[in-house]
N, C-alpha and C. Protein backbone atom coordinates (compact mmCIF):
# COMPACT_ATOMS: atom_id res chain seq x y z
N UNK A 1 53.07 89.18 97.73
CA UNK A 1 52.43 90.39 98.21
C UNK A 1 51.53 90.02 99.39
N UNK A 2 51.72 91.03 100.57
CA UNK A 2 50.47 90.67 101.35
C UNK A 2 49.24 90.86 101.29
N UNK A 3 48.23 90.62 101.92
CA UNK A 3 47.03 90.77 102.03
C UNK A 3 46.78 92.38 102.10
N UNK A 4 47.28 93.02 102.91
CA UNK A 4 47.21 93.94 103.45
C UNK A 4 47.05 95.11 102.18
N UNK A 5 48.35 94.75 101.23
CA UNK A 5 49.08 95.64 100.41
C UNK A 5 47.86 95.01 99.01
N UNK A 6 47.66 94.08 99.16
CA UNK A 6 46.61 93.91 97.98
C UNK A 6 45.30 94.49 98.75
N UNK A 7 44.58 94.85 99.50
CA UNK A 7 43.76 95.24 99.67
C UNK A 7 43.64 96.38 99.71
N UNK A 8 44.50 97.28 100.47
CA UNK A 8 44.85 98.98 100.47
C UNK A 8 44.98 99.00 98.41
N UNK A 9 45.82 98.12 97.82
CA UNK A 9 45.60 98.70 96.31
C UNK A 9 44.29 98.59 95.82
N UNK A 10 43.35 97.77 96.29
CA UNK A 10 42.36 97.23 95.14
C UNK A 10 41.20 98.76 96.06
N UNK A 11 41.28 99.50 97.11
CA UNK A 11 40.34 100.40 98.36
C UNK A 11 40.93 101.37 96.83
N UNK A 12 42.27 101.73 97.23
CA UNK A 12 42.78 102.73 96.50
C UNK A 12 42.68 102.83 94.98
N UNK A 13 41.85 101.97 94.59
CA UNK A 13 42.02 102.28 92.88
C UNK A 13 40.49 101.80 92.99
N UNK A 14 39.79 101.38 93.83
CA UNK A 14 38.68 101.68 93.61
C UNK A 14 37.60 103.26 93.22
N UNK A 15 36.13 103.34 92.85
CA UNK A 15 35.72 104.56 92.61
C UNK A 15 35.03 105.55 94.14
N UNK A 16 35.83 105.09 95.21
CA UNK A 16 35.37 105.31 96.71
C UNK A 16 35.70 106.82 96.76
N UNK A 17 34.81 107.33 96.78
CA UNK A 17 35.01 108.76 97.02
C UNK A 17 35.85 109.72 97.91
N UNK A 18 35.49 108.80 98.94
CA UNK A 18 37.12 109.39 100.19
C UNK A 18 37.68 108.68 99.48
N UNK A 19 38.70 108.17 99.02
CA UNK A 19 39.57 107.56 99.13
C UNK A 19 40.88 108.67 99.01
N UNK A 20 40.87 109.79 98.66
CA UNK A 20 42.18 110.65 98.87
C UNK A 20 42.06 111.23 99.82
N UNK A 21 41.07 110.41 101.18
CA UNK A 21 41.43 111.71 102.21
C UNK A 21 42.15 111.08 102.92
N UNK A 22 43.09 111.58 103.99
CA UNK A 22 43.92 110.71 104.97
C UNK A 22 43.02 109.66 105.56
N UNK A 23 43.65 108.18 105.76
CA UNK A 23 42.95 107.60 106.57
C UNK A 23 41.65 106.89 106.10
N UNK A 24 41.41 107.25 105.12
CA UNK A 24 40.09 106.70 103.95
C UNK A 24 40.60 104.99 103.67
N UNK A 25 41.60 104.59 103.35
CA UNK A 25 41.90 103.13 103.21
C UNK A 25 41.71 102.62 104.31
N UNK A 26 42.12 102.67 105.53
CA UNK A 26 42.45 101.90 106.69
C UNK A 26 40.83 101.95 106.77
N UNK A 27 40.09 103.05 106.80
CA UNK A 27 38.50 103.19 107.77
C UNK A 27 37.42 102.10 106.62
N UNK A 28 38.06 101.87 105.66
CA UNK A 28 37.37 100.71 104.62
C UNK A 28 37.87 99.55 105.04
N UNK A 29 39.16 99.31 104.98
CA UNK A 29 39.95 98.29 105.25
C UNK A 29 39.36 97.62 106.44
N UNK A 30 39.40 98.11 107.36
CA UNK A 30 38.72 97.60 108.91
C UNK A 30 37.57 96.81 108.83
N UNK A 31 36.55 96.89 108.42
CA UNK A 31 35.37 96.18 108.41
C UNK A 31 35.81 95.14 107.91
N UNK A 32 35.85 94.96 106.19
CA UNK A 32 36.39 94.17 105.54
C UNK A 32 37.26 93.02 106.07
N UNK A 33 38.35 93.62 107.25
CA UNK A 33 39.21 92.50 107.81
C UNK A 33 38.57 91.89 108.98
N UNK A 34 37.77 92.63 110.19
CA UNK A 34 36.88 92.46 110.56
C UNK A 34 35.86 90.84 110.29
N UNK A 35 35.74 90.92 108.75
CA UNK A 35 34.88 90.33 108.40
C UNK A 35 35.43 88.97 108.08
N UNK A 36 36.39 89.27 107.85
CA UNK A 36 36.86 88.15 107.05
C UNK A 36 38.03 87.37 108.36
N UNK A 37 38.01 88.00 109.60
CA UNK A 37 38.75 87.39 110.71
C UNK A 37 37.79 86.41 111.46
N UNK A 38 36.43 87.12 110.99
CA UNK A 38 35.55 86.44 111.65
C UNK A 38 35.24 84.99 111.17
N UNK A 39 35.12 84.87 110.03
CA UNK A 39 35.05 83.86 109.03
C UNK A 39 35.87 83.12 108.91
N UNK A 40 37.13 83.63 108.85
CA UNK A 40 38.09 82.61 108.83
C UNK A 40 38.51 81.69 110.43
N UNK A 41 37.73 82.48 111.49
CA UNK A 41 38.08 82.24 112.62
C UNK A 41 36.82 80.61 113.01
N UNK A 42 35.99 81.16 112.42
CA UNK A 42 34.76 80.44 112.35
C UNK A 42 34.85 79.14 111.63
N UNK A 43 35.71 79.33 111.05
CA UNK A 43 36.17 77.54 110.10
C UNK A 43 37.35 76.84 111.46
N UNK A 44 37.97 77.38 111.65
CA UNK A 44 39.07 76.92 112.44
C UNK A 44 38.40 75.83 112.87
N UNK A 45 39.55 74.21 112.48
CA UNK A 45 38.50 73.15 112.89
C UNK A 45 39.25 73.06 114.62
N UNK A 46 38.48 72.36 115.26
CA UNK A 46 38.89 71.67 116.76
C UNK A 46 39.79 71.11 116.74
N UNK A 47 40.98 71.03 118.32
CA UNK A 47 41.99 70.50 118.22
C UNK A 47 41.63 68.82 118.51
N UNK A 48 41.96 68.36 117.49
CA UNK A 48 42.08 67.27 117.16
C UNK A 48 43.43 66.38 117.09
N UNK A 49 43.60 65.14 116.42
CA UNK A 49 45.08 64.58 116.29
C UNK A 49 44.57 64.42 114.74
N UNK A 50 43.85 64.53 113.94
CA UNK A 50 43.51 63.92 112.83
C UNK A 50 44.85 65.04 111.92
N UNK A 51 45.34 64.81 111.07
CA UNK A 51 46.29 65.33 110.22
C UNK A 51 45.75 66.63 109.29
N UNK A 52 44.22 65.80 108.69
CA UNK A 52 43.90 67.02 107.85
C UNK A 52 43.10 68.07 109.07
N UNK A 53 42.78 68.17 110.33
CA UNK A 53 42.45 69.33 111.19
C UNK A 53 43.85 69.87 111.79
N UNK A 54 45.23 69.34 111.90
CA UNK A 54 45.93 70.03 112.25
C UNK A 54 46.87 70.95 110.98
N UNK A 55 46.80 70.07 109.55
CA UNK A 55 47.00 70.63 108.31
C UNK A 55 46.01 72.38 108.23
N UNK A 56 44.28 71.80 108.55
CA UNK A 56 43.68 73.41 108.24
C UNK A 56 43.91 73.81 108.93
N UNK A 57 43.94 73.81 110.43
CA UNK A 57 44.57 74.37 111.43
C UNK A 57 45.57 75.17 111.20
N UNK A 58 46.60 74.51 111.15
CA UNK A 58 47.77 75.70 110.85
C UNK A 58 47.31 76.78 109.62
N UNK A 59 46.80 76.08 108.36
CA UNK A 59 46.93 77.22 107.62
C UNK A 59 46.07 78.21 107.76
N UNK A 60 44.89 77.93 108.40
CA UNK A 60 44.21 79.16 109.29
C UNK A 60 44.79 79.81 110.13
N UNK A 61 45.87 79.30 110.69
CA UNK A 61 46.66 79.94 111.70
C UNK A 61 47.31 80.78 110.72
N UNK A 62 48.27 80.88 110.17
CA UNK A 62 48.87 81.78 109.12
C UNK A 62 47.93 82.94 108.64
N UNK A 63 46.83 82.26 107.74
CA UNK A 63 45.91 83.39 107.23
C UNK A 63 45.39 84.66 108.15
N UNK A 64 44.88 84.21 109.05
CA UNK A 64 44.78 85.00 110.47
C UNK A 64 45.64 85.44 110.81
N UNK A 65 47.14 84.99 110.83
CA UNK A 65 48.32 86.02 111.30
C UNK A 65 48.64 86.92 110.18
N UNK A 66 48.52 86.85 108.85
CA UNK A 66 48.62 87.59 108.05
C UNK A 66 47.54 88.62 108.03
N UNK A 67 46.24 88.59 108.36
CA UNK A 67 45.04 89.20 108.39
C UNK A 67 45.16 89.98 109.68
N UNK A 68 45.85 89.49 110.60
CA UNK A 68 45.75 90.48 111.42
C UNK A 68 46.85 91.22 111.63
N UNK A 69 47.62 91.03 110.66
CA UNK A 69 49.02 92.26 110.90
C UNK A 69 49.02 93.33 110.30
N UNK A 70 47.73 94.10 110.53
CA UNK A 70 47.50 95.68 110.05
C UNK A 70 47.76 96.60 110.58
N UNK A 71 48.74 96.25 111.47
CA UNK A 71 49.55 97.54 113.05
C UNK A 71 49.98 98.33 111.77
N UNK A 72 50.67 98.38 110.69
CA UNK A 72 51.22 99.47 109.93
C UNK A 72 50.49 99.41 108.33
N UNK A 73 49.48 99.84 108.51
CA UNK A 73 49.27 99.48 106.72
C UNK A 73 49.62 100.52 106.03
N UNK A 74 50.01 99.68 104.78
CA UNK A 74 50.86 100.06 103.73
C UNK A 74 50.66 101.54 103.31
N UNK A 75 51.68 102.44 103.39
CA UNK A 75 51.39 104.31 102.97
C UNK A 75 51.21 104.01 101.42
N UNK A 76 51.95 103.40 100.94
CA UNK A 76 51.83 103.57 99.40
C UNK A 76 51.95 102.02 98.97
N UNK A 77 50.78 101.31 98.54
CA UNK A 77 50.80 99.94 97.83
C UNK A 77 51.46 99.78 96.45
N UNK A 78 51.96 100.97 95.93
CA UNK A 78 52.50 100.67 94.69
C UNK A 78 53.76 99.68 94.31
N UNK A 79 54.20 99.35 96.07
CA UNK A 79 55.40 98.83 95.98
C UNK A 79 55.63 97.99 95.99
């Protein structure tokens, strides 16, 4: 499951009061990713040759590409 689709479920079954209005997931969602792009961006170690900075490296690279692929978030997470 992605990030995306676990987060729109956990907005959507939360007790958030918009949450049945159009557009109520994404306008939560945003900060949240926001936040956590920042953070994860903020560890990213320096390019280095050492193995374990090009090891976190990449997998920060991933997490961040997964974190930032919210061009379509999910209409219905049930799936």
């Amino acid at each position: 499951m992605k990030f995306q689709a676990m987060l729109a479920q956990a907005i959507e079954s939360s007790e958030i009061p918009l949450r049945f209005e159009p557009g109520a997931t994404e306008a939560v969602a945003r900060p949240v990713i926001a936040l956590l792009n920042a953070w994860l961006s903020a560890h990213m170690p320096p390019d280095s040759e050492s193995p374990r900075d090009q090891a976190a490296g990449a997998l920060l690279g991933q997490l961040l590409a997964e974190l930032n692929d919210w061009e379509d978030p999910p209409a219905n997470s049930a799936g």
